[in-house]
PDB file of N, CA and C in Angstrom:
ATOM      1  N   UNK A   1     -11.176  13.006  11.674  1.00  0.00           N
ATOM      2  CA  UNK A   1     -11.376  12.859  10.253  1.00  0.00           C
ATOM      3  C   UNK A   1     -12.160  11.574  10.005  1.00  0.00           C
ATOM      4  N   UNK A   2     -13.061  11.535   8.979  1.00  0.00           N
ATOM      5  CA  UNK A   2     -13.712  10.255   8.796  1.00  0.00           C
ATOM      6  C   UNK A   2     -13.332   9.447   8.191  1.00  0.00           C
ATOM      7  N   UNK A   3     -13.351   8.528   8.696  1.00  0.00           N
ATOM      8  CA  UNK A   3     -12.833   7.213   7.348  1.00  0.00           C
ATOM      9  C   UNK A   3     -13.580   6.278   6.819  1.00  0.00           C
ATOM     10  N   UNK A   4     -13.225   6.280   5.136  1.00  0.00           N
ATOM     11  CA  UNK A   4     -14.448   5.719   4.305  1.00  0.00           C
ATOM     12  C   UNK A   4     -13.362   4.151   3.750  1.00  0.00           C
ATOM     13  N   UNK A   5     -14.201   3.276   3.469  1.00  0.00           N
ATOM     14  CA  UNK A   5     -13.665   1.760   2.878  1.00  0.00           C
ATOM     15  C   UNK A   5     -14.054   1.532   1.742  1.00  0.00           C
ATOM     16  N   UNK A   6     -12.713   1.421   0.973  1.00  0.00           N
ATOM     17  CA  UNK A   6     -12.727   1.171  -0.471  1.00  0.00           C
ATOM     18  C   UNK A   6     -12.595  -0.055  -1.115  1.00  0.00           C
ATOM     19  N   UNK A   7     -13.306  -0.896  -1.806  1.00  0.00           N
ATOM     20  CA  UNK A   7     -13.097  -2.155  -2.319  1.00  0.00           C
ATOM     21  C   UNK A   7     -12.554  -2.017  -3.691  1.00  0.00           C
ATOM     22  N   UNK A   8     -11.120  -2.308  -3.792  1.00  0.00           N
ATOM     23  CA  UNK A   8     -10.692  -2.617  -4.694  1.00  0.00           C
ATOM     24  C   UNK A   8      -9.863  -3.828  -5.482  1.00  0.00           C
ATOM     25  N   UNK A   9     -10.024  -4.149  -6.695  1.00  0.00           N
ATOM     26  CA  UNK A   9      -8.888  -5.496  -6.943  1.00  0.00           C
ATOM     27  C   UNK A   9      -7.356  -5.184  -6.811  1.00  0.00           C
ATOM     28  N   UNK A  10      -6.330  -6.164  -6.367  1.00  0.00           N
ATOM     29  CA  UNK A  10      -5.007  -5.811  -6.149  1.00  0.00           C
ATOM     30  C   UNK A  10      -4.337  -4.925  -7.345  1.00  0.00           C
ATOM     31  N   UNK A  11      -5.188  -5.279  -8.797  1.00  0.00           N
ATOM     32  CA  UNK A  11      -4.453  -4.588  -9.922  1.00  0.00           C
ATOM     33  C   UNK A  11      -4.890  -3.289  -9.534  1.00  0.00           C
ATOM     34  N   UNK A  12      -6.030  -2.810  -9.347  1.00  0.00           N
ATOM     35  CA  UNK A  12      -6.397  -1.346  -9.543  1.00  0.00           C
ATOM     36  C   UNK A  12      -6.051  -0.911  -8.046  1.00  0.00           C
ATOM     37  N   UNK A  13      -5.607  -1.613  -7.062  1.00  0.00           N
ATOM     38  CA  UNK A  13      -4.609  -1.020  -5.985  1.00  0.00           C
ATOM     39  C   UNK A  13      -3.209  -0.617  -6.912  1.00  0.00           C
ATOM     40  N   UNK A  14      -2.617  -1.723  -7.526  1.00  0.00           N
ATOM     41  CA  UNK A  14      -1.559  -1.391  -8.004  1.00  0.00           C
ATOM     42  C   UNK A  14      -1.505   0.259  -8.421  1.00  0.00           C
ATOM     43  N   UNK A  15      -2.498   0.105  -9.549  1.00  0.00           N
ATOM     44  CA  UNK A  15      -2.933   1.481 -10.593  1.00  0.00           C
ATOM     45  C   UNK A  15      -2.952   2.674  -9.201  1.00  0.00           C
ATOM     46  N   UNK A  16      -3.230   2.849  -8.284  1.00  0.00           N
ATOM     47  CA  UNK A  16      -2.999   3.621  -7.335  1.00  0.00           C
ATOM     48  C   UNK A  16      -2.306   4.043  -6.885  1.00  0.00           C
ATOM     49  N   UNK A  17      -1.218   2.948  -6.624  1.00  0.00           N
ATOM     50  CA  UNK A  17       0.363   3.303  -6.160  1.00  0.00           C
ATOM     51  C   UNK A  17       0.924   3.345  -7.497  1.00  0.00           C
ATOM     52  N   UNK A  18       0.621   3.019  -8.678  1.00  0.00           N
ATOM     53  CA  UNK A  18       2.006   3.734  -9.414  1.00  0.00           C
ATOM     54  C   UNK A  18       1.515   5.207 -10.009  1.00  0.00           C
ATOM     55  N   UNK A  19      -0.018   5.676  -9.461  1.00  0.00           N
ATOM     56  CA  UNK A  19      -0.296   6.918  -9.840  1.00  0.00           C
ATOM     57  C   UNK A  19       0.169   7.400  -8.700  1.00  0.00           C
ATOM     58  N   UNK A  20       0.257   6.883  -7.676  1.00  0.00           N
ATOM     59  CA  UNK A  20       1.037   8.283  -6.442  1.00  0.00           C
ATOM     60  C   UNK A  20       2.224   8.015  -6.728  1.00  0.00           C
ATOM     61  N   UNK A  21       3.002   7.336  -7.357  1.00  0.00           N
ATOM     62  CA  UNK A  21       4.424   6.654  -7.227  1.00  0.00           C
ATOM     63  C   UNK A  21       4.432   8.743  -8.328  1.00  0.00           C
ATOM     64  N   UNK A  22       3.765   8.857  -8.554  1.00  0.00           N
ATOM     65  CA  UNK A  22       4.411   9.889  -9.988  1.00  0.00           C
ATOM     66  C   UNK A  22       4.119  11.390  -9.145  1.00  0.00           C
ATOM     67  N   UNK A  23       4.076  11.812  -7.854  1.00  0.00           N
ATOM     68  CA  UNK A  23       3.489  12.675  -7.139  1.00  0.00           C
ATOM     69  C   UNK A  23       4.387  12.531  -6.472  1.00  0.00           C
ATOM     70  N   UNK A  24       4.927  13.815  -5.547  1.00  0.00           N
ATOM     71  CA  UNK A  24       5.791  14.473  -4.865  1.00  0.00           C
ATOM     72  C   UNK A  24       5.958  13.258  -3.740  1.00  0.00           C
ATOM     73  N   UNK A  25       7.168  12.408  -3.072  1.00  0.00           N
ATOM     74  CA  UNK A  25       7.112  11.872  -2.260  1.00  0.00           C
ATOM     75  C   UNK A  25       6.911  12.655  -0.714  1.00  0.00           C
ATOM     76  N   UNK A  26       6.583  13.561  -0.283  1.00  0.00           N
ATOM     77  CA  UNK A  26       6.262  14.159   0.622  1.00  0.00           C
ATOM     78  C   UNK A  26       5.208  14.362   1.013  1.00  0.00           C
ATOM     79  N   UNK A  27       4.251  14.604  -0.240  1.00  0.00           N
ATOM     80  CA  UNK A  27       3.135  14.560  -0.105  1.00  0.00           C
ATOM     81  C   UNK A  27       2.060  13.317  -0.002  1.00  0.00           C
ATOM     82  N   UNK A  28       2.688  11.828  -0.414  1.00  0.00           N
ATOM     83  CA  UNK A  28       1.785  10.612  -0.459  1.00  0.00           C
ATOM     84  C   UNK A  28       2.372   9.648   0.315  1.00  0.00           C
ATOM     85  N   UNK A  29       4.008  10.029   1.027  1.00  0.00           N
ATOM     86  CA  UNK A  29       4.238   8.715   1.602  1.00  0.00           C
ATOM     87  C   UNK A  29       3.570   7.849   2.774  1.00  0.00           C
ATOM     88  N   UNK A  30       3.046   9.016   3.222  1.00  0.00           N
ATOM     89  CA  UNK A  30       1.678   8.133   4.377  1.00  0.00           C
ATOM     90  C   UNK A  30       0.549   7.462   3.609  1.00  0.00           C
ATOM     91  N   UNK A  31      -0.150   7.982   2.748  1.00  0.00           N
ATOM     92  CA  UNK A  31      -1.004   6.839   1.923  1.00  0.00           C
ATOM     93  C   UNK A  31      -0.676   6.305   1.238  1.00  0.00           C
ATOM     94  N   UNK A  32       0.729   5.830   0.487  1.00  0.00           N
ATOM     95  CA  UNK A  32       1.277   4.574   0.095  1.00  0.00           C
ATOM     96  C   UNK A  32       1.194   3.743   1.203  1.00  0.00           C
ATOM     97  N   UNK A  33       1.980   4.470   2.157  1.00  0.00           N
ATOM     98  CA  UNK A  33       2.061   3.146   3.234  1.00  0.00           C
ATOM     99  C   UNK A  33       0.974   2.728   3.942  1.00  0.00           C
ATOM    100  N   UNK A  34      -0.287   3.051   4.113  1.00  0.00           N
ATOM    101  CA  UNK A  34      -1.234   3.272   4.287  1.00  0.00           C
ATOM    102  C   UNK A  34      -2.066   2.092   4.013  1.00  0.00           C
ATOM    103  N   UNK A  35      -1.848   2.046   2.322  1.00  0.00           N
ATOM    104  CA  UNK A  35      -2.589   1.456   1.142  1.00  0.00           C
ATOM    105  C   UNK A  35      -2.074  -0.240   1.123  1.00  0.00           C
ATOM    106  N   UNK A  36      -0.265  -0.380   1.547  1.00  0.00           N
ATOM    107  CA  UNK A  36       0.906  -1.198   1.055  1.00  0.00           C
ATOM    108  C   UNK A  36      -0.064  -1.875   2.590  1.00  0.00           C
ATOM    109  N   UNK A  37      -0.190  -1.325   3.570  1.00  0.00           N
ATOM    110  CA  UNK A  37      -0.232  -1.710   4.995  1.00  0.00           C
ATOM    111  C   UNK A  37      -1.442  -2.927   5.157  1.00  0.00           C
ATOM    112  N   UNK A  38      -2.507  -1.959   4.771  1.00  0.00           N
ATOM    113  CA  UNK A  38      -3.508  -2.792   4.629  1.00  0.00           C
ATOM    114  C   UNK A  38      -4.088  -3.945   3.448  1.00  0.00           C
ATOM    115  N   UNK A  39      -3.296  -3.842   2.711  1.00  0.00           N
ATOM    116  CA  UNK A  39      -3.241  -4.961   1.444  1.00  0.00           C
ATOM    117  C   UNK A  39      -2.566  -5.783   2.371  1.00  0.00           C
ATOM    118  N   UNK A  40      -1.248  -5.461   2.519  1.00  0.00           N
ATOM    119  CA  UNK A  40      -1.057  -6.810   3.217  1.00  0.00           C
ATOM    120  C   UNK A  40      -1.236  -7.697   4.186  1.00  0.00           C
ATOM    121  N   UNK A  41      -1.934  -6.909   4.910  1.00  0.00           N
ATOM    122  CA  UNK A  41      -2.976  -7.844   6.304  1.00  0.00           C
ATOM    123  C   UNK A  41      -4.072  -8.213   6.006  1.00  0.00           C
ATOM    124  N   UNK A  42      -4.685  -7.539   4.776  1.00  0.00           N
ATOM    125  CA  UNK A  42      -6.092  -8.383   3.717  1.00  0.00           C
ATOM    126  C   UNK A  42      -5.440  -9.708   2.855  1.00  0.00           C
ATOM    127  N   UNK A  43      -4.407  -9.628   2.468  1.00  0.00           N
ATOM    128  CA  UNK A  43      -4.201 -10.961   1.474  1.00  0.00           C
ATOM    129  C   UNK A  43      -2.517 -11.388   2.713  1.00  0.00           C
ATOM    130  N   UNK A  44      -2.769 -11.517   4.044  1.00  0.00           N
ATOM    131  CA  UNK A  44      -2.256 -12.178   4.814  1.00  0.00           C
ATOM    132  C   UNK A  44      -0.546 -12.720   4.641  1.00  0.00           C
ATOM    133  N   UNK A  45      -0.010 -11.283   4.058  1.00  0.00           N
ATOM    134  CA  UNK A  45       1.496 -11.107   3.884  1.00  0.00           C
ATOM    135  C   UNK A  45       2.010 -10.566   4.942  1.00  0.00           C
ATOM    136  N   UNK A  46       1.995 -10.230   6.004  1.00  0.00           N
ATOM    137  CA  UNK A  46       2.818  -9.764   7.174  1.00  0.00           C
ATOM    138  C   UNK A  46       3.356 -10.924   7.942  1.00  0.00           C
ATOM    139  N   UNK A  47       3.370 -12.157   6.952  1.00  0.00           N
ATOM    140  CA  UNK A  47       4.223 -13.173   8.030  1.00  0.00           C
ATOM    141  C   UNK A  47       5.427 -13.295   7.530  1.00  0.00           C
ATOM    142  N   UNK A  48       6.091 -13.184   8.099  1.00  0.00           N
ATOM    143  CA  UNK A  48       8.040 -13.346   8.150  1.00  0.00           C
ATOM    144  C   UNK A  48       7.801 -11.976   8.158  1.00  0.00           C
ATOM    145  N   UNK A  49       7.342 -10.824   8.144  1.00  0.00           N
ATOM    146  CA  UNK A  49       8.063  -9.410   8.293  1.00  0.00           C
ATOM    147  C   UNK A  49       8.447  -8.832   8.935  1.00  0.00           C
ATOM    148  N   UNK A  50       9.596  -8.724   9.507  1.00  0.00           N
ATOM    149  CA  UNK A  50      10.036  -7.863  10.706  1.00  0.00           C
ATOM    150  C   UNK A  50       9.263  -6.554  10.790  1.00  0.00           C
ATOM    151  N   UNK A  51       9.497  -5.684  11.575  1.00  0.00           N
ATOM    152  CA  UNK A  51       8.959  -4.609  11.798  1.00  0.00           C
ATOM    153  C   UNK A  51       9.281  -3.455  10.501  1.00  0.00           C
ATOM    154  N   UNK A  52       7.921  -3.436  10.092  1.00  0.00           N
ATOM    155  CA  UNK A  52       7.500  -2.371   9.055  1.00  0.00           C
ATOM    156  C   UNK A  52       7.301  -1.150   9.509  1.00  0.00           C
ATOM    157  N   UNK A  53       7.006  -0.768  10.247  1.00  0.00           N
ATOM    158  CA  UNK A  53       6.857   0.688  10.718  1.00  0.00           C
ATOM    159  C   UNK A  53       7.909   1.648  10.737  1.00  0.00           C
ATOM    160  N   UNK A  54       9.552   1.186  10.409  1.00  0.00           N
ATOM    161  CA  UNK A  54      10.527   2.010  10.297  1.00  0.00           C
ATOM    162  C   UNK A  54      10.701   1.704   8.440  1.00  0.00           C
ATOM    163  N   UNK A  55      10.138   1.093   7.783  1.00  0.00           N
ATOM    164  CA  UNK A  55      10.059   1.169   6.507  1.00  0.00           C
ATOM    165  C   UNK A  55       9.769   2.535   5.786  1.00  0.00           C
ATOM    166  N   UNK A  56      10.342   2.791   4.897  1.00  0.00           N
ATOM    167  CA  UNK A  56      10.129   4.269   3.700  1.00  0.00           C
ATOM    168  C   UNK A  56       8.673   3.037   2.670  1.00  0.00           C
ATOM    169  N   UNK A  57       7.601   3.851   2.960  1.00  0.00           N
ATOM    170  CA  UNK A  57       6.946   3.490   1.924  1.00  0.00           C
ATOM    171  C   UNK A  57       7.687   3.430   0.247  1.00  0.00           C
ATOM    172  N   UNK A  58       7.219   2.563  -0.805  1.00  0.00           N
ATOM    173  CA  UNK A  58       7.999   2.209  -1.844  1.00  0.00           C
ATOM    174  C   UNK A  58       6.504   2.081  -3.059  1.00  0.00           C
ATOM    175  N   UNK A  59       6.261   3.420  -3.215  1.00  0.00           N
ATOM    176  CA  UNK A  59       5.374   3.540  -4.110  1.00  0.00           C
ATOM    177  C   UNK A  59       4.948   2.510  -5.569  1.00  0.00           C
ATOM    178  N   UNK A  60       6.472   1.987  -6.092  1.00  0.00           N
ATOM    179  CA  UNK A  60       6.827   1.134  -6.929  1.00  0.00           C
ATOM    180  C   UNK A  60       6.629  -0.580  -6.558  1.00  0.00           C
ATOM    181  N   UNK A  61       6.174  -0.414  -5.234  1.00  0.00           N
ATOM    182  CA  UNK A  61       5.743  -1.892  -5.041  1.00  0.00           C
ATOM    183  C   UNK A  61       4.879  -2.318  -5.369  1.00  0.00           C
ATOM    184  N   UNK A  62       4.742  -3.542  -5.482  1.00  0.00           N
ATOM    185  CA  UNK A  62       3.223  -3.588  -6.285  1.00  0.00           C
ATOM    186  C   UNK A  62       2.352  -4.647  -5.277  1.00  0.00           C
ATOM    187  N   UNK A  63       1.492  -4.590  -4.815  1.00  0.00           N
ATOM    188  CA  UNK A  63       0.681  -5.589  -3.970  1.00  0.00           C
ATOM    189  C   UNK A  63       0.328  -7.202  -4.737  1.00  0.00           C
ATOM    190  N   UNK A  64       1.182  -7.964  -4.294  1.00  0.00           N
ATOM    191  CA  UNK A  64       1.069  -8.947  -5.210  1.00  0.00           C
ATOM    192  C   UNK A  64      -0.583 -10.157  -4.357  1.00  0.00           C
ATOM    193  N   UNK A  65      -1.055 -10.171  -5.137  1.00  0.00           N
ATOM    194  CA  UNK A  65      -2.748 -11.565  -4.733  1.00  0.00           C
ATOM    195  C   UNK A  65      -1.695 -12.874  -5.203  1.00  0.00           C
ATOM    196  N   UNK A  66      -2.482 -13.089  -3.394  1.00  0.00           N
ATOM    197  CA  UNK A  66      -1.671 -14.823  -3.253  1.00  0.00           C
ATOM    198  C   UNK A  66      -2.515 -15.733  -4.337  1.00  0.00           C
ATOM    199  N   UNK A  67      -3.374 -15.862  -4.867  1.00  0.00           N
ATOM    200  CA  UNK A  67      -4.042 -16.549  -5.514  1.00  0.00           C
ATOM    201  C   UNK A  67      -3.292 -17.142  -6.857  1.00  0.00           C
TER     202      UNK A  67
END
């Protein structure tokens, strides 16, 4: 499958996850986590996190900018 790169601001990431947050959790929990995954290794939040990979994506999170 191909993969394309999207530039977006953390708010209109937000606007993303709380539009999948409203969609069947079966159907989006891999691209929440997906979305949650790579925000946070772009704005350099994976320090102190134990292991995320047994995490339930949490559609309602919101990607917070360290700024």
């Amino acid at each position: 499958m191909n993969e394309i790169k999207l530039k977006v601001t953390t708010e209109e990431a937000n606007v993303i996850l709380a539009s999948l947050g409203n969609m069947p959790f079966a159907k989006v929990y891999g691209l929440v986590a997906k979305i949650q995954e790579q925000a946070r290794s772009q704005l350099g939040q994976d320090a102190g996190r134990e292991d995320a990979s047994n995490e339930k994506p949490n559609a309602d999170a919101k990607i917070e900018d360290d700024k």
